[in-house]
PDB file of N, CA and C in Angstrom:
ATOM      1  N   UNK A   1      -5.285  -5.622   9.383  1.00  0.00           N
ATOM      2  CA  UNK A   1      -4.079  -6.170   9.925  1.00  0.00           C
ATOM      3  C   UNK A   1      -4.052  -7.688   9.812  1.00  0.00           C
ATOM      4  N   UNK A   2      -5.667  -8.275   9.881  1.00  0.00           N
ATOM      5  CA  UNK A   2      -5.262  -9.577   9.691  1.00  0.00           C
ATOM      6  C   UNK A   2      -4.872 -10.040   8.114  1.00  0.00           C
ATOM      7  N   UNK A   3      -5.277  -9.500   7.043  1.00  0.00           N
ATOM      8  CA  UNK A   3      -5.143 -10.263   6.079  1.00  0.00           C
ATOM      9  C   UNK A   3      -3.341 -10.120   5.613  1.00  0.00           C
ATOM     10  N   UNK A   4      -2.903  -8.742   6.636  1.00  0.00           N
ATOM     11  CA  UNK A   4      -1.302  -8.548   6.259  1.00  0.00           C
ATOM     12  C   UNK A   4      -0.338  -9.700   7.123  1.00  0.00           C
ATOM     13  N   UNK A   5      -1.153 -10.056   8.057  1.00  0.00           N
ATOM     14  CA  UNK A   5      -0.347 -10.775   9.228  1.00  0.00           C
ATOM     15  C   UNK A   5      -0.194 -12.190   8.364  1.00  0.00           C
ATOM     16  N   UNK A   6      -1.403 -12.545   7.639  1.00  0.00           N
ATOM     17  CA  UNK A   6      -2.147 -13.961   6.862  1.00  0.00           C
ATOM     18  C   UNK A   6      -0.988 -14.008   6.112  1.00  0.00           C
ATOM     19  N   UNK A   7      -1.329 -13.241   5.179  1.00  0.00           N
ATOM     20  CA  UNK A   7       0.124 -12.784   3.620  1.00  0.00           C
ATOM     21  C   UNK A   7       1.411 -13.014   4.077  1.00  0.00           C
ATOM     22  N   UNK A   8       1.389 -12.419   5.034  1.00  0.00           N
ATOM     23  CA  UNK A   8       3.263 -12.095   5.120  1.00  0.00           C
ATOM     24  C   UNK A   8       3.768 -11.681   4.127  1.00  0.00           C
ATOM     25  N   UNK A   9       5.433 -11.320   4.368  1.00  0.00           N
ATOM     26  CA  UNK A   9       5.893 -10.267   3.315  1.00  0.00           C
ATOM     27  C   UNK A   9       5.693  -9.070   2.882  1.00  0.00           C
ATOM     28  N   UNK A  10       6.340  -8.511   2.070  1.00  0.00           N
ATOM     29  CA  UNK A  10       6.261  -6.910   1.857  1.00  0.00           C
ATOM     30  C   UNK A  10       4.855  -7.007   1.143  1.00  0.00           C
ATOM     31  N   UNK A  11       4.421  -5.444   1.229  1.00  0.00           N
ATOM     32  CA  UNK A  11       3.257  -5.198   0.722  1.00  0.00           C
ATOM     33  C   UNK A  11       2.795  -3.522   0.372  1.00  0.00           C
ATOM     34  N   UNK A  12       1.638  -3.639  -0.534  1.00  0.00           N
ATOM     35  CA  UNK A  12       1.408  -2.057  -0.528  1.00  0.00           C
ATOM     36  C   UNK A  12      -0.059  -1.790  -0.274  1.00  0.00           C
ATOM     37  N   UNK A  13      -0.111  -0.714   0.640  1.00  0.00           N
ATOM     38  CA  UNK A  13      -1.278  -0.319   0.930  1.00  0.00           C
ATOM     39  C   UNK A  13      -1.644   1.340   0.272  1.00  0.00           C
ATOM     40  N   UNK A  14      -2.546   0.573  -0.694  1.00  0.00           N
ATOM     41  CA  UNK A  14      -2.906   2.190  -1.587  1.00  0.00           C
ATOM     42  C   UNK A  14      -3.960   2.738  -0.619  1.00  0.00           C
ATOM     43  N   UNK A  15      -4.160   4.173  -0.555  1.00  0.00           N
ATOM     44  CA  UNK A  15      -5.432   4.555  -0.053  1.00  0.00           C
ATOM     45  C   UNK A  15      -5.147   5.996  -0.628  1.00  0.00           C
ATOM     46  N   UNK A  16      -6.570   6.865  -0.583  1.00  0.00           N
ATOM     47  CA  UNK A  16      -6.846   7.788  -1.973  1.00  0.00           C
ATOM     48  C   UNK A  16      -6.287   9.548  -0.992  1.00  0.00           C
ATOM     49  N   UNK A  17      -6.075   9.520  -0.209  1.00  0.00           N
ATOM     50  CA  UNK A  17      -5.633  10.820   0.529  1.00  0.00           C
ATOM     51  C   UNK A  17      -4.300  10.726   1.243  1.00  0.00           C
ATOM     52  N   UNK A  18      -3.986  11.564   1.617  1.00  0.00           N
ATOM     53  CA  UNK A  18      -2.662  11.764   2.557  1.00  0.00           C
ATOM     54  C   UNK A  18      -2.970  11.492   3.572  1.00  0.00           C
ATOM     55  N   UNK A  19      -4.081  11.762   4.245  1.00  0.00           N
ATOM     56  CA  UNK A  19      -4.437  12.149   5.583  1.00  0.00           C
ATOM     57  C   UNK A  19      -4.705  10.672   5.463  1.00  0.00           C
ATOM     58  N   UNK A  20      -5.381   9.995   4.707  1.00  0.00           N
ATOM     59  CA  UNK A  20      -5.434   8.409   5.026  1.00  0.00           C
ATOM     60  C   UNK A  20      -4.227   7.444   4.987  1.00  0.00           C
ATOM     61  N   UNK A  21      -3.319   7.691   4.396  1.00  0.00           N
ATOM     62  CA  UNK A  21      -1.769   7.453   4.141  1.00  0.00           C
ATOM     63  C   UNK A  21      -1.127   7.124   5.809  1.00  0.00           C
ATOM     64  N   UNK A  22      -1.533   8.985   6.202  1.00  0.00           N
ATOM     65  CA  UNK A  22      -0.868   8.653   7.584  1.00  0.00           C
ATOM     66  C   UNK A  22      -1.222   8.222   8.471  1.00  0.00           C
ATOM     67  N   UNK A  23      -2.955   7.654   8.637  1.00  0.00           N
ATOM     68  CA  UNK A  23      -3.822   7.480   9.569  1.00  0.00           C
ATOM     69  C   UNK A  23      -3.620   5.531   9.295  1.00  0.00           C
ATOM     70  N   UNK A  24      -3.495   5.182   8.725  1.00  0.00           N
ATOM     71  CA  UNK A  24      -3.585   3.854   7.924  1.00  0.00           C
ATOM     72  C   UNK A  24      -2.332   3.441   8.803  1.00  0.00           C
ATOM     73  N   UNK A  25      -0.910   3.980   8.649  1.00  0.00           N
ATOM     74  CA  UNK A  25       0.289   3.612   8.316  1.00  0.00           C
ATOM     75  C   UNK A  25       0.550   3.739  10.563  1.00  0.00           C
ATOM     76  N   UNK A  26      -0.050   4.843  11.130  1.00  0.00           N
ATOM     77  CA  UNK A  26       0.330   5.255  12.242  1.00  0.00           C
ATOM     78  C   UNK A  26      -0.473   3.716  12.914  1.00  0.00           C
ATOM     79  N   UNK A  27      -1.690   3.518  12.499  1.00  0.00           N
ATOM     80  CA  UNK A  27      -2.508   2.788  13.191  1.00  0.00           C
ATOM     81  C   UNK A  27      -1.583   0.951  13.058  1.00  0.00           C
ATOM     82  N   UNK A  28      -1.241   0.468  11.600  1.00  0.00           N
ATOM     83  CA  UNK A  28      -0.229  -0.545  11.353  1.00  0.00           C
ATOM     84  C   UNK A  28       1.098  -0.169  12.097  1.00  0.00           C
ATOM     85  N   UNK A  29       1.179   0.408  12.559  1.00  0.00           N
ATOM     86  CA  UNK A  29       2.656   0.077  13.648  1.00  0.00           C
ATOM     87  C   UNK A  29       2.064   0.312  14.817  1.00  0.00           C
ATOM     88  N   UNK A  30       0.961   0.596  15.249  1.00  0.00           N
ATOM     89  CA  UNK A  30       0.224   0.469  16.711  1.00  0.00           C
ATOM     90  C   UNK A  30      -0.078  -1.217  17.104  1.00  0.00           C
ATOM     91  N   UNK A  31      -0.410  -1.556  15.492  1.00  0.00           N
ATOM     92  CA  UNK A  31      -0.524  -3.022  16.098  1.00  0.00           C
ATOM     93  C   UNK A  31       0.785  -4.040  15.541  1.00  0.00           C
ATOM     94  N   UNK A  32       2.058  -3.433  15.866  1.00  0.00           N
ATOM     95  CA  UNK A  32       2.950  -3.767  15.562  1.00  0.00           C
ATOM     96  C   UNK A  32       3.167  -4.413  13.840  1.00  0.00           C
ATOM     97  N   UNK A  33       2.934  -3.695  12.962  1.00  0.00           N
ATOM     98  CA  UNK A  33       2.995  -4.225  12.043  1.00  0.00           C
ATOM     99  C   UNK A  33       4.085  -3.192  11.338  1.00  0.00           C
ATOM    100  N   UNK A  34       5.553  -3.215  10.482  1.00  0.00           N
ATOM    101  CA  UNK A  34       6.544  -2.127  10.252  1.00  0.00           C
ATOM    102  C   UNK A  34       6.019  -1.784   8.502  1.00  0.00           C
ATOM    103  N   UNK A  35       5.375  -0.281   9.410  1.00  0.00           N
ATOM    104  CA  UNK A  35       4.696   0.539   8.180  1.00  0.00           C
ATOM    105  C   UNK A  35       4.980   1.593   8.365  1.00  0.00           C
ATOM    106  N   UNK A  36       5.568   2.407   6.858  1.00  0.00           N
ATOM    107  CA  UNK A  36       5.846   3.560   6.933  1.00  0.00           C
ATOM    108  C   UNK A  36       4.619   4.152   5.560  1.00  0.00           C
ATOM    109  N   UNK A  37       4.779   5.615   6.073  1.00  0.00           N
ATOM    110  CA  UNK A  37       4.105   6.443   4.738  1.00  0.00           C
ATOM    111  C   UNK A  37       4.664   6.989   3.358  1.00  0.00           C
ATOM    112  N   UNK A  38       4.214   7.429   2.368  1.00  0.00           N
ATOM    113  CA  UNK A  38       4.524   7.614   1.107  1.00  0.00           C
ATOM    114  C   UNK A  38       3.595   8.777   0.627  1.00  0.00           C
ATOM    115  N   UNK A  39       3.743   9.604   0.237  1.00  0.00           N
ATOM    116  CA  UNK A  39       2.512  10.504   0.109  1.00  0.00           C
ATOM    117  C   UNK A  39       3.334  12.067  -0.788  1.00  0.00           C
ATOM    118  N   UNK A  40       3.176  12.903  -1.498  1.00  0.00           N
ATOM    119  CA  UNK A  40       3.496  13.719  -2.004  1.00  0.00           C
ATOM    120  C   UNK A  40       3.014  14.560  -1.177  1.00  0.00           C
ATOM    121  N   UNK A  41       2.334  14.991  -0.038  1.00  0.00           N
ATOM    122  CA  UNK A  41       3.002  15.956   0.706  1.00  0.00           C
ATOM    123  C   UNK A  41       4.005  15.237   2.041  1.00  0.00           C
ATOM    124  N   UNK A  42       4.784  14.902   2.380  1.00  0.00           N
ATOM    125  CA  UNK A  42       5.895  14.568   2.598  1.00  0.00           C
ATOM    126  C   UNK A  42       7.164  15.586   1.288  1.00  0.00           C
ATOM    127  N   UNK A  43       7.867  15.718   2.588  1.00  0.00           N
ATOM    128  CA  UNK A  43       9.340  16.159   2.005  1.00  0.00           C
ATOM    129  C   UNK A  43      10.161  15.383   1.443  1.00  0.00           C
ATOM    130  N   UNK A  44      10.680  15.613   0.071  1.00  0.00           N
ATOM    131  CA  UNK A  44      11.362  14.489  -0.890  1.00  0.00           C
ATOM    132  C   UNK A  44      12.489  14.026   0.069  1.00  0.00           C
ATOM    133  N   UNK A  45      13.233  13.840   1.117  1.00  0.00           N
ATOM    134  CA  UNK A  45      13.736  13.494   1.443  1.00  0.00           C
ATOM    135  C   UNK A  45      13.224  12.117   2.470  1.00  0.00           C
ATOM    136  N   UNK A  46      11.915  12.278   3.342  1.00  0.00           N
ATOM    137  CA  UNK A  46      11.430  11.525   3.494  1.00  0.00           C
ATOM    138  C   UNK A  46      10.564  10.229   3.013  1.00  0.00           C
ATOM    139  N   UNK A  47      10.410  10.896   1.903  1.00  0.00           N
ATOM    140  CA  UNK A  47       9.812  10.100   0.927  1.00  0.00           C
ATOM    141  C   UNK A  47      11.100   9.067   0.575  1.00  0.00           C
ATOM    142  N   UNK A  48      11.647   9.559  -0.069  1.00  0.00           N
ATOM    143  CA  UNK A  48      13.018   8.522  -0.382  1.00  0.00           C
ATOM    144  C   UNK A  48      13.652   7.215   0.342  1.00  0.00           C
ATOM    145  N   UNK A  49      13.299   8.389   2.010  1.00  0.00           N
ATOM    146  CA  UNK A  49      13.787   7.568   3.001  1.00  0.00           C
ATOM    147  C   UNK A  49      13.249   6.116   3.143  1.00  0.00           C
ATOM    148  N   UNK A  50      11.905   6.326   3.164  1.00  0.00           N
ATOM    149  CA  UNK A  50      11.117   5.287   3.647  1.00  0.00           C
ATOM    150  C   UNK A  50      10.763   4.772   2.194  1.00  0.00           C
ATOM    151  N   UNK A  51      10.770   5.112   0.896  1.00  0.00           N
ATOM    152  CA  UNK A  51      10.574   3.858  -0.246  1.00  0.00           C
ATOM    153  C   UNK A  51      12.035   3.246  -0.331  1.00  0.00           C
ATOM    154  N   UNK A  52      12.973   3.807   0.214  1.00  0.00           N
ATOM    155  CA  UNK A  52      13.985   2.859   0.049  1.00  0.00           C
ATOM    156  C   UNK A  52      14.228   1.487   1.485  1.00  0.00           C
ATOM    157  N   UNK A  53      13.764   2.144   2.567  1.00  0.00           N
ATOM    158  CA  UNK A  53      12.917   1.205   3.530  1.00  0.00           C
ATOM    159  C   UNK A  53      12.087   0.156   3.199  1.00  0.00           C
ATOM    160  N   UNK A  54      11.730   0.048   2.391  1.00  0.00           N
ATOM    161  CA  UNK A  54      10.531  -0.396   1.648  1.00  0.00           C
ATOM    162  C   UNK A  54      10.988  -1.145   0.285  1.00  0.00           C
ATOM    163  N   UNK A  55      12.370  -0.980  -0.298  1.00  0.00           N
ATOM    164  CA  UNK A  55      12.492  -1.384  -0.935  1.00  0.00           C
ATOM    165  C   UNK A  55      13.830  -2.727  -0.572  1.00  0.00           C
ATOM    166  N   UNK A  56      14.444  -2.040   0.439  1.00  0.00           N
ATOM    167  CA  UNK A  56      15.590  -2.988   1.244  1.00  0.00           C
ATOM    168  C   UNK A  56      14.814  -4.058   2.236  1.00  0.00           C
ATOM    169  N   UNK A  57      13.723  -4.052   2.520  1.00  0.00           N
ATOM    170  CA  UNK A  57      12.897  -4.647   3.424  1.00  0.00           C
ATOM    171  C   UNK A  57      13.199  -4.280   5.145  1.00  0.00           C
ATOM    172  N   UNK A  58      13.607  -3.219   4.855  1.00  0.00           N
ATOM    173  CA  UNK A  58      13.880  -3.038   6.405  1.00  0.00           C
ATOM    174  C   UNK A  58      12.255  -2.916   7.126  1.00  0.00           C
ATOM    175  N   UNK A  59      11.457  -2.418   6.184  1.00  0.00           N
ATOM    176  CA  UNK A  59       9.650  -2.410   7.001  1.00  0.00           C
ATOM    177  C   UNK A  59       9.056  -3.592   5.810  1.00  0.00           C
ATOM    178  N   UNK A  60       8.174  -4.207   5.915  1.00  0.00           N
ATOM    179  CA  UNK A  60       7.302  -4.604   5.715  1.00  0.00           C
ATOM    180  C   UNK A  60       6.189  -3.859   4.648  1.00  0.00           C
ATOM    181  N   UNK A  61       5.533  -3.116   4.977  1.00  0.00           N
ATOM    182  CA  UNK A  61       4.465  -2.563   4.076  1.00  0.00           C
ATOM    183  C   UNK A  61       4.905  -0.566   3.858  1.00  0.00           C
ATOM    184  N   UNK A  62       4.152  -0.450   2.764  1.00  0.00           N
ATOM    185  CA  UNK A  62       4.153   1.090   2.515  1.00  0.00           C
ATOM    186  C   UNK A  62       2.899   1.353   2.318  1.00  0.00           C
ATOM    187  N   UNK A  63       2.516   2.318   2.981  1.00  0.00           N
ATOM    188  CA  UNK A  63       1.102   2.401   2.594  1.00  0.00           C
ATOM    189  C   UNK A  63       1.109   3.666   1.605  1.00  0.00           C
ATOM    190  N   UNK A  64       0.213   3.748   0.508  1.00  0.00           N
ATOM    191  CA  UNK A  64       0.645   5.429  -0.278  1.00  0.00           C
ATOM    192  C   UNK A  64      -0.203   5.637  -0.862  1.00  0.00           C
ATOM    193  N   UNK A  65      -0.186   7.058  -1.685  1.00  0.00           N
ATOM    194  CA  UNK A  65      -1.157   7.171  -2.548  1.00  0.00           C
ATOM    195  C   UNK A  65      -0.895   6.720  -3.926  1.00  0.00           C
ATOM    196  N   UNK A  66      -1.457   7.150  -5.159  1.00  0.00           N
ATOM    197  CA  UNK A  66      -1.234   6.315  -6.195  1.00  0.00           C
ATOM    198  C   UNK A  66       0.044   7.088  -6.501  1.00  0.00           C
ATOM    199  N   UNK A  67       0.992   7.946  -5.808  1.00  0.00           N
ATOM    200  CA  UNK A  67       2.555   8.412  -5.925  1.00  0.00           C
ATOM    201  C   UNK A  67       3.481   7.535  -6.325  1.00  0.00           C
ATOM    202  N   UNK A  68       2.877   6.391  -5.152  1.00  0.00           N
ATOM    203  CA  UNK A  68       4.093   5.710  -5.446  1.00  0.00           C
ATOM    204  C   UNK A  68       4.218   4.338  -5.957  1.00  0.00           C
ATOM    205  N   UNK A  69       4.884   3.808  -6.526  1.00  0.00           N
ATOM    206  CA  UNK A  69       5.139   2.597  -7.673  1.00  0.00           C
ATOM    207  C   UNK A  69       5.920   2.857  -8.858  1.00  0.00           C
ATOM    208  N   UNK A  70       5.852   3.823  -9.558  1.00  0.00           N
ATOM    209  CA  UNK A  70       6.045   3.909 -10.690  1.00  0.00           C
ATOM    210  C   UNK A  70       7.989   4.096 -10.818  1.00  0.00           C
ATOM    211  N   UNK A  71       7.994   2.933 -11.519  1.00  0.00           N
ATOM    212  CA  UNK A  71       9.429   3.001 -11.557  1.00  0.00           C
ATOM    213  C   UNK A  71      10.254   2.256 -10.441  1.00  0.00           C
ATOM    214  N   UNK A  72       9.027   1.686  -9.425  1.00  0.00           N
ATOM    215  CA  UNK A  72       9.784   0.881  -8.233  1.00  0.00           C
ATOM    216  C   UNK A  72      10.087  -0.743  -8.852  1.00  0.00           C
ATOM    217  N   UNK A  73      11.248  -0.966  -8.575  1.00  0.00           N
ATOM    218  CA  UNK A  73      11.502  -2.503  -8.665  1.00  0.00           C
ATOM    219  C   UNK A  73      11.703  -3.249  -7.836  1.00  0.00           C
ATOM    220  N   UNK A  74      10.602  -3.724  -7.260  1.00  0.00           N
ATOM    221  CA  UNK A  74      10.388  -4.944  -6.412  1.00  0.00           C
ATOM    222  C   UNK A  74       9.749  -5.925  -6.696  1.00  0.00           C
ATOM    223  N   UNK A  75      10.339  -6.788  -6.664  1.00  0.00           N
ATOM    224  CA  UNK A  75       9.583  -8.277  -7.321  1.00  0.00           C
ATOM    225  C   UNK A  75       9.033  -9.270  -6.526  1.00  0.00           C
ATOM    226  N   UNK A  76       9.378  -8.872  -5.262  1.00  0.00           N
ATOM    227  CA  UNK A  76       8.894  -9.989  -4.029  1.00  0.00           C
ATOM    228  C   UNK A  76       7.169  -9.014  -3.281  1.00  0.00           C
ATOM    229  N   UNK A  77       6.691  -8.455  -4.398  1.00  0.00           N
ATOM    230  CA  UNK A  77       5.948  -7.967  -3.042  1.00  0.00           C
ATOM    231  C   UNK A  77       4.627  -8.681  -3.569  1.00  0.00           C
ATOM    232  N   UNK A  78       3.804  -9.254  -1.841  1.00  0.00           N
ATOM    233  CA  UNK A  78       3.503 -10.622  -1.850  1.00  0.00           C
ATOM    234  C   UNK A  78       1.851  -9.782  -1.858  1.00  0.00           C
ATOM    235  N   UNK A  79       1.739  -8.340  -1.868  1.00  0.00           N
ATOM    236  CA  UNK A  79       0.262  -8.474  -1.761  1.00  0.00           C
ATOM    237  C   UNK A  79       0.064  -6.561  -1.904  1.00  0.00           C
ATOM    238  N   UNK A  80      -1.683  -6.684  -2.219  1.00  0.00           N
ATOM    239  CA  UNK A  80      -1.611  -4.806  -2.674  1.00  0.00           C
ATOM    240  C   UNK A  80      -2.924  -4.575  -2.054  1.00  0.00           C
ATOM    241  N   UNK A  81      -3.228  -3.775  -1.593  1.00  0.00           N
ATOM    242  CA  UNK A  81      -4.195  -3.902  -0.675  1.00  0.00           C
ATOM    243  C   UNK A  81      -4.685  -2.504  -0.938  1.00  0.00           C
ATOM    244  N   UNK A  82      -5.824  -2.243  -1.603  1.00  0.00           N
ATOM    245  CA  UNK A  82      -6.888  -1.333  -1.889  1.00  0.00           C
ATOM    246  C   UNK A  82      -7.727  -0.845  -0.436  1.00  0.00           C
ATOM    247  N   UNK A  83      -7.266   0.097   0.188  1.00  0.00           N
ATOM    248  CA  UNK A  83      -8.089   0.855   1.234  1.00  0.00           C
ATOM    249  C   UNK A  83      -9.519   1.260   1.264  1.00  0.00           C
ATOM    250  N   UNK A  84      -8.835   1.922  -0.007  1.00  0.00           N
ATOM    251  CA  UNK A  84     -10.200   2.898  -0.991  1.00  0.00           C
ATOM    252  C   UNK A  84     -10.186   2.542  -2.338  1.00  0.00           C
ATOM    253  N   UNK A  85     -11.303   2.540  -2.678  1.00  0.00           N
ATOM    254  CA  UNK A  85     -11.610   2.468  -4.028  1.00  0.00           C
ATOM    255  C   UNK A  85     -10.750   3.499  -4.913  1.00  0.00           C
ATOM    256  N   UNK A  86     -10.511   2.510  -6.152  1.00  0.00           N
ATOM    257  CA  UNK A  86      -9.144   3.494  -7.283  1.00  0.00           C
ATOM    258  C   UNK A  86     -10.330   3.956  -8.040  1.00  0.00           C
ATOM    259  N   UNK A  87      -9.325   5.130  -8.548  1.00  0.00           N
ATOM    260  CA  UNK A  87     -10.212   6.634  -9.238  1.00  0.00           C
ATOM    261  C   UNK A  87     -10.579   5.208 -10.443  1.00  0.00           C
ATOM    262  N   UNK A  88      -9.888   4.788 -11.089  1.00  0.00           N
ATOM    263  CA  UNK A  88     -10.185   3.955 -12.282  1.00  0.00           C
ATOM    264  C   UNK A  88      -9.748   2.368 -12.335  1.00  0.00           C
ATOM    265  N   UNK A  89     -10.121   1.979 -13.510  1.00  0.00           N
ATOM    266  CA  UNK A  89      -9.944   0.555 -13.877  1.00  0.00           C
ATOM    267  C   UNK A  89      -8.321   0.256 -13.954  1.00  0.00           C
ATOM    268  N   UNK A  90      -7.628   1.436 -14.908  1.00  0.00           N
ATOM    269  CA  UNK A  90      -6.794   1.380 -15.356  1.00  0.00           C
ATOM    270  C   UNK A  90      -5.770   1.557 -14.083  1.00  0.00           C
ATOM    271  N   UNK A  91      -5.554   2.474 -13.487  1.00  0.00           N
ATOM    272  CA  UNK A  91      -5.358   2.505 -12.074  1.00  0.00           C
ATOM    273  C   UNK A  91      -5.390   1.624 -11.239  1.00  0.00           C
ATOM    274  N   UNK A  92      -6.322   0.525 -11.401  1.00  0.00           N
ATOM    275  CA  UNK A  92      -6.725  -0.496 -10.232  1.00  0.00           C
ATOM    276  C   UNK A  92      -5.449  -1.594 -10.743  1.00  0.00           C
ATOM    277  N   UNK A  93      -5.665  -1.340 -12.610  1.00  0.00           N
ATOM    278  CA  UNK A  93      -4.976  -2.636 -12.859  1.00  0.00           C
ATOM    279  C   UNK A  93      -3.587  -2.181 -13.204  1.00  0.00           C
ATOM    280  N   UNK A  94      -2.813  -1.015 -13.087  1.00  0.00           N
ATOM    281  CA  UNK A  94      -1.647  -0.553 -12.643  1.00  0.00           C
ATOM    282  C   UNK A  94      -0.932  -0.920 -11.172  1.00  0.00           C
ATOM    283  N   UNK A  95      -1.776  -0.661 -10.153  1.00  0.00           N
ATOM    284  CA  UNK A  95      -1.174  -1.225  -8.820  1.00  0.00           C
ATOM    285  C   UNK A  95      -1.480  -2.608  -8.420  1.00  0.00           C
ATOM    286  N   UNK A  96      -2.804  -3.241  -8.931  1.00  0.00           N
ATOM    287  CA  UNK A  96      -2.072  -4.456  -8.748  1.00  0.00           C
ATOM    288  C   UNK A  96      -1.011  -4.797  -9.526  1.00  0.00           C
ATOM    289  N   UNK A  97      -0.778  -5.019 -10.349  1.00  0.00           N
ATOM    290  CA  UNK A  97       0.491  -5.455 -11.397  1.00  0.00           C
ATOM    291  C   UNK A  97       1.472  -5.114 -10.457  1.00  0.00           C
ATOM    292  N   UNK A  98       1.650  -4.195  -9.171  1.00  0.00           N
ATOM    293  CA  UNK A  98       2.842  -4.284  -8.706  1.00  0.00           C
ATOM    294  C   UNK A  98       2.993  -5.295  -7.689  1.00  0.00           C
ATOM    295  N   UNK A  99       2.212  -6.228  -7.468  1.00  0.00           N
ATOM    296  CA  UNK A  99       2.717  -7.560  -6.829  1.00  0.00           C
ATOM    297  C   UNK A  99       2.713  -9.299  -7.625  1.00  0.00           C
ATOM    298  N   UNK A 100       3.827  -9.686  -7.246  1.00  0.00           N
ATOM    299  CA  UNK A 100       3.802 -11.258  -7.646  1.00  0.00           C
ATOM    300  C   UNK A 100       5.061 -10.556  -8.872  1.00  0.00           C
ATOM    301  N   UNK A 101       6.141  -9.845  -9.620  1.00  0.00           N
ATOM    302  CA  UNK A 101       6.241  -9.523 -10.400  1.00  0.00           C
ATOM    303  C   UNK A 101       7.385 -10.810 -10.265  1.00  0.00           C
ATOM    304  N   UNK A 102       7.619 -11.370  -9.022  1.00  0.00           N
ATOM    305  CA  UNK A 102       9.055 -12.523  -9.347  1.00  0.00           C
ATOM    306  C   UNK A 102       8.159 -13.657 -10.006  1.00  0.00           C
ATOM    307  N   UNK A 103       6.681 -13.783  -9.869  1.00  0.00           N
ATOM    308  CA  UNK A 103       6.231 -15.387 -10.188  1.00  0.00           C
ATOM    309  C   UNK A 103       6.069 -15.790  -9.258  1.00  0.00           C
ATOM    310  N   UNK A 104       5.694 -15.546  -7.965  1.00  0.00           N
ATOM    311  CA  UNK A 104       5.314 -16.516  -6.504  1.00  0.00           C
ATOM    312  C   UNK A 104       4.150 -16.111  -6.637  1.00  0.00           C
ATOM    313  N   UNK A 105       2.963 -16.730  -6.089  1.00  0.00           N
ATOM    314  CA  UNK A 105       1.839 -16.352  -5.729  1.00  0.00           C
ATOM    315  C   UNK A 105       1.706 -14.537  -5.089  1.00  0.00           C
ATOM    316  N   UNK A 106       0.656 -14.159  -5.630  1.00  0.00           N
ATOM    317  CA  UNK A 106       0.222 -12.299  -4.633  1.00  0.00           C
ATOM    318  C   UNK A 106      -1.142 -12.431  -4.162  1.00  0.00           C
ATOM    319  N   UNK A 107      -1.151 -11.412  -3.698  1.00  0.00           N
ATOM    320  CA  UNK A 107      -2.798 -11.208  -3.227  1.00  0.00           C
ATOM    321  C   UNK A 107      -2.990  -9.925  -3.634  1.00  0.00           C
ATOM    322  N   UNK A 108      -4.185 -10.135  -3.862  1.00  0.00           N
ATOM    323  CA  UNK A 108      -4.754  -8.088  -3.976  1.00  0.00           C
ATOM    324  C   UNK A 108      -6.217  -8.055  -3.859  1.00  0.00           C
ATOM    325  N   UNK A 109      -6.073  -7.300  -2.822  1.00  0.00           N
ATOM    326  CA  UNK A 109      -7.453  -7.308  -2.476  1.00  0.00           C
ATOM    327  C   UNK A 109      -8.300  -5.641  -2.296  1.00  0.00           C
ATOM    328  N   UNK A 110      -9.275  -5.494  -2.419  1.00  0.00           N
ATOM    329  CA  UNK A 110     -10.003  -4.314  -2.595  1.00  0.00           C
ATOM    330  C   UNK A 110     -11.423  -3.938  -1.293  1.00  0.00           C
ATOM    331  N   UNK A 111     -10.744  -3.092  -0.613  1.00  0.00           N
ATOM    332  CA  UNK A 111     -12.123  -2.595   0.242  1.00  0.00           C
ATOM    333  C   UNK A 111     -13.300  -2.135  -0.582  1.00  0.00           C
ATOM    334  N   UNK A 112     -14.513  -2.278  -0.550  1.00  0.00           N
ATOM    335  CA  UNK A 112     -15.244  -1.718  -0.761  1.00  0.00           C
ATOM    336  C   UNK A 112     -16.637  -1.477   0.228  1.00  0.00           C
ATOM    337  N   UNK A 113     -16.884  -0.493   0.787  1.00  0.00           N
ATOM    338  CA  UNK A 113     -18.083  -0.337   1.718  1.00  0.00           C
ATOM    339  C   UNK A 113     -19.271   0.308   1.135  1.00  0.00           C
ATOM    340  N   UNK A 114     -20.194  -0.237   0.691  1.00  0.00           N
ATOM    341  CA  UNK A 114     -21.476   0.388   0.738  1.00  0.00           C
ATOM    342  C   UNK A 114     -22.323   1.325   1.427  1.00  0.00           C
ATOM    343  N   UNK A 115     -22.510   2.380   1.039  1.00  0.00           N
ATOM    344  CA  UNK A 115     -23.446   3.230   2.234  1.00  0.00           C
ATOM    345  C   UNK A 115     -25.181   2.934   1.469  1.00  0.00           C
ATOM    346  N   UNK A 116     -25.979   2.815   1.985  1.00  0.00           N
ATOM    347  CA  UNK A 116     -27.322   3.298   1.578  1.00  0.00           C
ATOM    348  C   UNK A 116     -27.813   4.025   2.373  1.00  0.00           C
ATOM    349  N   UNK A 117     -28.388   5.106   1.861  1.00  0.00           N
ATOM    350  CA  UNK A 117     -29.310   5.898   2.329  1.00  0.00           C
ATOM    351  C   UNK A 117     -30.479   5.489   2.318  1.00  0.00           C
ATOM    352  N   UNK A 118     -31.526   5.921   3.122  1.00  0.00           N
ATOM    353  CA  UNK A 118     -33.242   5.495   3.063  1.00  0.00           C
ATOM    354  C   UNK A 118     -33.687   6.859   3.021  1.00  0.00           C
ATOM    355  N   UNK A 119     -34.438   7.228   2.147  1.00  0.00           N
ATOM    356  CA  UNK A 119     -35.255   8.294   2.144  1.00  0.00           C
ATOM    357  C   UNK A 119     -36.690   8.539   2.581  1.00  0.00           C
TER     358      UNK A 119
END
């Protein structure tokens, strides 16, 4: 939440499940931040609802899986925010490309957590 509060502006939050989609998106409007979900199990009507939310700026961020982008035109969105690690390179460098597309500065940034095991 802080680096979305930092950014400002619209934004996308990829993460690799549904169940993280909605857990991500419920928890960003707990701390008042206007986030809706995106996810292919959602009903095409909801889906619509809220990328066009998302595209009018009535919310702030979308959080989704890699569903959604393709074919979206938004040029103001100021930042892309990797939850989870992308299945690929090509993938990684598909969703970022969806911020900064007017020419203002973006951000994109990538979680990554390490586990080690000790045997």
């Amino acid at each position: 939440m802080q680096i979305i509060r930092k950014i400002g502006g619209s934004g996308i939050v990829y993460c690799n499940s549904r169940k993280k989609v909605d857990e991500i998106a419920y928890q960003l409007r707990q701390n008042r931040v206007s986030a809706l979900p995106y996810h292919a199990g959602m009903d095409d009507e909801e889906r619509a609802i809220n990328q066009t939310k998302f595209i009018r700026d009535d919310i702030d961020v979308i959080v989704a899986t890699v569903a959604f982008g393709m074919g979206i035109n938004k040029p103001d969105v100021r930042f892309v925010i990797h939850y989870d690690l992308p299945k690929n390179i090509e993938g990684y460098y598909q969703e970022t490309g969806r911020a900064g597309r007017d020419g203002e500065p973006a951000k994109c940034t990538l979680f990554l957590v390490m586990v080690i095991k000790k045997y």
